[in-house]
Protein backbone atom coordinates (compact mmCIF):
# COMPACT_ATOMS: atom_id res chain seq x y z
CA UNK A 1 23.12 206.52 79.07
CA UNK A 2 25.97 204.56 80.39
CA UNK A 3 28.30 203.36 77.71
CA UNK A 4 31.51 200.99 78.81
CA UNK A 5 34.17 202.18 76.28
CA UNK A 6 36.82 199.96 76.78
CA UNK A 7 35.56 196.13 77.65
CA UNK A 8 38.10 192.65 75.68
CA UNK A 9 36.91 189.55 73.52
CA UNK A 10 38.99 186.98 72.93
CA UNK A 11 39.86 183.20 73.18
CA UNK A 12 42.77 181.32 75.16
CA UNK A 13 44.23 180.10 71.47
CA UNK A 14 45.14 183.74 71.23
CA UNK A 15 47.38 184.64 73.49
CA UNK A 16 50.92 182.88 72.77
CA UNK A 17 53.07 180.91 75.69
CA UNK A 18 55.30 183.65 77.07
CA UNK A 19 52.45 186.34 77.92
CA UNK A 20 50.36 183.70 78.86
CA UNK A 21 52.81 183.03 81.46
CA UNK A 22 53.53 187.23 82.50
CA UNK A 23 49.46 187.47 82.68
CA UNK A 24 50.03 184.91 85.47
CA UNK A 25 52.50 186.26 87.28
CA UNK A 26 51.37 189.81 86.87
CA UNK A 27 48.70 188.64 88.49
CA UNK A 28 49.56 186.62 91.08
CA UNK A 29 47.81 183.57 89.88
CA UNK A 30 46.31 182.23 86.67
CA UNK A 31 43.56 183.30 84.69
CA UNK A 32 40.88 182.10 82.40
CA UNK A 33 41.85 184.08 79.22
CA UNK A 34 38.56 183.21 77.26
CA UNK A 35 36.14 185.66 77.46
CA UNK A 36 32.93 183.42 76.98
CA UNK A 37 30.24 185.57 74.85
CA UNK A 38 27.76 185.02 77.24
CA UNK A 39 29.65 185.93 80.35
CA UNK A 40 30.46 189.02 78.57
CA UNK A 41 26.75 189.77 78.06
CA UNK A 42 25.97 188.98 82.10
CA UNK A 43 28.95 191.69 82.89
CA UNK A 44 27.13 194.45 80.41
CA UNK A 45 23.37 194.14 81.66
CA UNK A 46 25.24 197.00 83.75
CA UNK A 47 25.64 199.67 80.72
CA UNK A 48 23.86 200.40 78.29
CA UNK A 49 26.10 199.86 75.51
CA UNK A 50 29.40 198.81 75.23
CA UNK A 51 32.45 198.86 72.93
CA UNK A 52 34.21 195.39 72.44
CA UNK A 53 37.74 194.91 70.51
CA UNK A 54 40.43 192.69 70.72
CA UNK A 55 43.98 192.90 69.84
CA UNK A 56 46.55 192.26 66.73
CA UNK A 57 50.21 192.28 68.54
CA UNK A 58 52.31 189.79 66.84
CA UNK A 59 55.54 191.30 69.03
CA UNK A 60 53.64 189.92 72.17
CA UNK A 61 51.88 187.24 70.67
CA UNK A 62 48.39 188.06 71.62
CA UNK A 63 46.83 187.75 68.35
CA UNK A 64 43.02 188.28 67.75
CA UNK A 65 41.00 187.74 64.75
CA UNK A 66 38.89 190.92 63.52
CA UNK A 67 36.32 188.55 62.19
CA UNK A 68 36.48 186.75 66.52
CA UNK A 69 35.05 190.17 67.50
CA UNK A 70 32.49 191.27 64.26
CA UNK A 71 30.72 188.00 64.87
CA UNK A 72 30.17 188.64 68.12
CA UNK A 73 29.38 191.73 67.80
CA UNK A 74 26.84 190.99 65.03
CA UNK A 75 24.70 189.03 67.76
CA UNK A 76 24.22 191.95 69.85
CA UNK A 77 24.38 195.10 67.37
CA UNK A 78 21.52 197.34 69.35
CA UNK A 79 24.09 196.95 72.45
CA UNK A 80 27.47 196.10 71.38
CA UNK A 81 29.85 198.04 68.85
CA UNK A 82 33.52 196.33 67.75
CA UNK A 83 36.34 197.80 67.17
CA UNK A 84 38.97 196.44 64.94
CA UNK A 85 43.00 195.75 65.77
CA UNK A 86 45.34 196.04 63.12
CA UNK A 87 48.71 195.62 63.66
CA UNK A 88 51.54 197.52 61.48
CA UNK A 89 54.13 194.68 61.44
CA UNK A 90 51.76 192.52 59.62
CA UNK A 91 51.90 192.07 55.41
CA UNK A 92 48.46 193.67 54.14
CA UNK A 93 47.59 195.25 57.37
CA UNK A 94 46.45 198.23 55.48
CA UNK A 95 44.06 195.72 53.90
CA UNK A 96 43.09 194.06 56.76
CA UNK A 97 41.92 197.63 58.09
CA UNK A 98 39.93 198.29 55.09
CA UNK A 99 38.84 194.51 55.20
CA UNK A 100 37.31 195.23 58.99
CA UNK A 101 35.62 198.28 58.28
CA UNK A 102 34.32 198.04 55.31
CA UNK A 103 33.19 194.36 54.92
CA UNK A 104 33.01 193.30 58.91
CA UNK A 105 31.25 196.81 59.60
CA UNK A 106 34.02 197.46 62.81
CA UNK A 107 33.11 201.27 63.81
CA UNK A 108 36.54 201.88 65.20
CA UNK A 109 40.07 200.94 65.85
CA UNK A 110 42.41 199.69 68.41
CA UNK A 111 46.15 200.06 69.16
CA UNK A 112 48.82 199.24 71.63
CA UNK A 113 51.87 200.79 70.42
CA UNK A 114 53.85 199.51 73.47
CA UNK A 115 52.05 195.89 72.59
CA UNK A 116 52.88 196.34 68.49
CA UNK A 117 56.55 197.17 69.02
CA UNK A 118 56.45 200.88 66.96
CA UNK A 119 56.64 204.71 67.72
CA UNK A 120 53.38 206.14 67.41
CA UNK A 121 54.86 208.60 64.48
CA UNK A 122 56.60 205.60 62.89
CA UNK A 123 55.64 206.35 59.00
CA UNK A 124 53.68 202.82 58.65
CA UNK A 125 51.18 203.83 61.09
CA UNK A 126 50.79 207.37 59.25
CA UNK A 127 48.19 205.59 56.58
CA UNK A 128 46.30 204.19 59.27
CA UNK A 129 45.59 207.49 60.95
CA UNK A 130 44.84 209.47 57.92
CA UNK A 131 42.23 206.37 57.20
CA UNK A 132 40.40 207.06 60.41
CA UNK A 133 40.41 210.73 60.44
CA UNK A 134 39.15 210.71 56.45
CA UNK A 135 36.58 207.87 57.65
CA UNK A 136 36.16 209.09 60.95
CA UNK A 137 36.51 206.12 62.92
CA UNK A 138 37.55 206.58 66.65
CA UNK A 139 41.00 205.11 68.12
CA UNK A 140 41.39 203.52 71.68
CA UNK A 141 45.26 203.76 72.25
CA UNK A 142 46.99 202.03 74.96
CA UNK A 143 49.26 204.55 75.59
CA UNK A 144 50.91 203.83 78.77
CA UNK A 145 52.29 201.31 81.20
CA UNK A 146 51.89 197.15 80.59
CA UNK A 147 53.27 193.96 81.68
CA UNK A 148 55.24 191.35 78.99
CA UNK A 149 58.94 192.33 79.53
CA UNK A 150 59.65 192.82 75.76
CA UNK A 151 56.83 195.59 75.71
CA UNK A 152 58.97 198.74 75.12
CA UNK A 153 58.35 201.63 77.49
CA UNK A 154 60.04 203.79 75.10
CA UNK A 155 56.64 204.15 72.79
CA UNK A 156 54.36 204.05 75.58
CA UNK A 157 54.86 207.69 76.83
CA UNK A 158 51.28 209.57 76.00
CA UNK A 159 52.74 212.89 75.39
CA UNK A 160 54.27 210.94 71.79
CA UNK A 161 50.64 211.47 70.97
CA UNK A 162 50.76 215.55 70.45
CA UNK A 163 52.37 215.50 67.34
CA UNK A 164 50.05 213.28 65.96
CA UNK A 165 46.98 215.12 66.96
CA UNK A 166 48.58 218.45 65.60
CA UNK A 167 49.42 216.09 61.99
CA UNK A 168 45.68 214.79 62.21
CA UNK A 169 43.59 217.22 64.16
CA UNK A 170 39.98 216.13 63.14
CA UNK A 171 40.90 212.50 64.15
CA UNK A 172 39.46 211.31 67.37
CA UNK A 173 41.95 208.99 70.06
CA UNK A 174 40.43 207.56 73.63
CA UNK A 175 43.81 207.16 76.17
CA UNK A 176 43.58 204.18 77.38
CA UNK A 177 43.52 203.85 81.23
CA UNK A 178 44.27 207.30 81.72
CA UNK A 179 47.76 206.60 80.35
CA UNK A 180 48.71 205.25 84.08
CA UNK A 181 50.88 205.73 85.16
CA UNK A 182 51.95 209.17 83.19
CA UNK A 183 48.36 210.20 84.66
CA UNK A 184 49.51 214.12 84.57
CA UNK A 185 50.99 213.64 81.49
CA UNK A 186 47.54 212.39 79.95
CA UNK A 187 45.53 214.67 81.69
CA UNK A 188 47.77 218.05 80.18
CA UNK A 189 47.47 216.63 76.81
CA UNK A 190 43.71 215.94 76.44
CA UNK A 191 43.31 219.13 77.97
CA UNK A 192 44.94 221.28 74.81
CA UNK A 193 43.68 218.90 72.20
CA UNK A 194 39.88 219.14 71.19
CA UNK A 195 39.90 215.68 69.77
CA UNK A 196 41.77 213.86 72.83
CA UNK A 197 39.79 211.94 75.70
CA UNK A 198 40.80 209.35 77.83
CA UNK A 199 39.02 206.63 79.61
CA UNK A 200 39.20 205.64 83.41
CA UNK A 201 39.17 201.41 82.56
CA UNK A 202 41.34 199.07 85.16
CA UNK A 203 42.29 202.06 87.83
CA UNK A 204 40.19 201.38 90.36
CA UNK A 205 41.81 198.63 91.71
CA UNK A 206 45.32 201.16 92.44
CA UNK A 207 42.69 203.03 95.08
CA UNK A 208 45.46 206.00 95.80
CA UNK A 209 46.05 206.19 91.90
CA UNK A 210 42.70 206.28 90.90
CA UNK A 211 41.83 209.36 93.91
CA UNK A 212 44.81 211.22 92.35
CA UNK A 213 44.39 210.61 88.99
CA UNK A 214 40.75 211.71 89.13
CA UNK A 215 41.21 214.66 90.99
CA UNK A 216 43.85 215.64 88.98
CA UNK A 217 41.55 215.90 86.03
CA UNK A 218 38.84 217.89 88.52
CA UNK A 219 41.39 220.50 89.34
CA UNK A 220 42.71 220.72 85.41
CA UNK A 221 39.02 220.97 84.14
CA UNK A 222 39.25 218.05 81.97
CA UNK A 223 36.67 216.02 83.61
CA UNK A 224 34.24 216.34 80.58
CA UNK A 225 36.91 214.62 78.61
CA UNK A 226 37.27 211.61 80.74
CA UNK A 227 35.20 208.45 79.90
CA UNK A 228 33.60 205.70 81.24
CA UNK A 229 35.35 202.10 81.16
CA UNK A 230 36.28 198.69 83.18
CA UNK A 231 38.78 196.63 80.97
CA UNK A 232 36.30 193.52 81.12
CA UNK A 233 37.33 191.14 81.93
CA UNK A 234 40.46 192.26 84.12
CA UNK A 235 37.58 193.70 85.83
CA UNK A 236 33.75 194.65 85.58
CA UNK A 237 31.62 197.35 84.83
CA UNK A 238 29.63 197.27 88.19
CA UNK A 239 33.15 197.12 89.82
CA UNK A 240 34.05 200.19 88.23
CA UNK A 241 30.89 201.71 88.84
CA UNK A 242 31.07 201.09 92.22
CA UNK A 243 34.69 202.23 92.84
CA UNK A 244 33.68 205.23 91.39
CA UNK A 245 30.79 206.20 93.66
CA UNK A 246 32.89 205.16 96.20
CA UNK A 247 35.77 207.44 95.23
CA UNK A 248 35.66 210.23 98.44
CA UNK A 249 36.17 207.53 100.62
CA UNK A 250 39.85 206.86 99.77
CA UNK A 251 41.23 209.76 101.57
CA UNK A 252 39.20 208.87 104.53
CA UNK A 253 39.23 211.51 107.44
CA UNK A 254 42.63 213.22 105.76
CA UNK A 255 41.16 216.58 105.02
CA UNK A 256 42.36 215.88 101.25
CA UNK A 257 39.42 217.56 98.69
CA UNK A 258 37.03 215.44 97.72
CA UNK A 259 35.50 215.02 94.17
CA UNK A 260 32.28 216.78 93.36
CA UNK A 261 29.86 213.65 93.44
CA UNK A 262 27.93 215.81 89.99
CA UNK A 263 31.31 215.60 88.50
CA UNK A 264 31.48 211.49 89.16
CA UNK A 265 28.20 210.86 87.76
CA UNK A 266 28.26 213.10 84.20
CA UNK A 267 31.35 210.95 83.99
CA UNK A 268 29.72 208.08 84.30
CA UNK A 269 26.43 209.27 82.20
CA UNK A 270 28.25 210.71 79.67
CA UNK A 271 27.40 209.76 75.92
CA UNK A 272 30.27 208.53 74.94
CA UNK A 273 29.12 207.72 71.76
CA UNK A 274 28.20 211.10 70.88
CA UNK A 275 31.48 212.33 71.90
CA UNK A 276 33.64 209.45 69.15
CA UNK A 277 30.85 210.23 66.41
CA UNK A 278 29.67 206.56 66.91
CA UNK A 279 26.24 208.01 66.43
């Protein structure tokens, strides 16, 4: 089984002025921020399932509805699964979480502390992790690097998470992106916590990153802990795929190690699902 763990729906209306305009020139050039439902559905026939969120960050302004991503979700429920967002500065977002899970049936949750504009031990977001452990509903953390210039770096570090997998050891977190670029940093962590993984979405396209950063978990022995994921629609699951078959050819004729090709593709067939209790 191939499961995509980490793959964006959302519309244009969403996403406010200003990081409309840093998308752009992070990018180089602009991009069509609506992710059309059935241009999602073309990028999936690659995977077998996938898990689809979106985002609540009012400090950003990329705001998206938990009810955008349930009914999509609720079109394709033998292949998709939705996550919700919540985001702590909101009135009622304790609510709201209780709201998506219970009534819009989202099997998991999503945060950006670095996006949401708190420390990942700030005491509002305590509730929301004691929710998910009692329930046990999987987080996906962006715990690392992004672009809008007001995002602070300060709670983006991933090694903020250990003290809240000591306070919540049962609960199950997914490091976003490998927590680029404090790779090592990830890679140490998920390696002494049971309940810490981390997936591999949007690295491929940093090619030396993405060598290091993957043999970095080989020679740590975390590789069973790292999982699948593009970031659709930044980029694409048969991208990703690709990039990672394609991984021993970065370092060329260098003499560097290589990466046991068994060791790309459990990555790749691992059952994700299994792994976050989504089954």
């Amino acid at each position: 089984m191939i499961v995509d763990c980490h793959t964006h729906i959302w519309r244009a209306e969403h996403w406010g002025e200003e990081i409309t305009l840093e998308s752009t020139r992070a990018r180089g050039h602009a991009v069509e921020l609506t992710v059309k439902w059935q241009d999602h559905q073309q990028a999936m026939q690659q995977v077998d399932r996938a898990i689809v969120f979106g985002l609540r960050a009012h400090h950003v302004g990329l705001v998206v509805p938990n009810d955008y991503v349930a009914g999509y979700v609720a079109k394709h429920p033998q292949k998709l699964i939705g996550f919700a967002s919540i985001d702590p500065n909101e009135i009622g977002y304790m609510d709201e979480l209780h709201r998506a899970v219970e009534d819009l049936k989202l099997q998991g949750l999503k945060l950006g502390p670095i996006y949401q504009n708190y420390h990942p031990l700030d005491e509002r977001i305590l509730p929301v992790y004691e929710y998910c452990e009692r329930n046990h509903l999987p987080i996906i953390i962006h715990q690392g690097t992004t672009f809008p210039r007001r995002a602070p770096l300060k709670f983006a570090s991933p090694i903020l998470l250990e003290d809240v997998a000591l306070a919540y050891p049962d609960l199950v977190m997914v490091i976003a992106h490998l927590g680029h670029p404090w790779i090592a940093e990830t890679i140490v962590l998920i390696r002494k916590h049971p309940n810490l993984y981390a997936d591999l979405s949007a690295l491929h396209y940093r090619p030396w990153q993405f060598y290091n950063g993957m043999m970095l978990a080989f020679e740590y022995g975390v590789m069973e802990k790292i999982l699948f994921g593009s970031d659709y629609p930044f980029t694409t699951p048969e991208a990703t795929l690709k990039a990672l078959y394609e991984i021993n050819e970065i370092p060329g004729r260098s003499g560097l190690p290589l990466i046991p090709t068994e060791q790309i593709k459990m990555i790749i067939e691992r059952d994700a699902l299994a792994l976050l209790r989504l089954e």
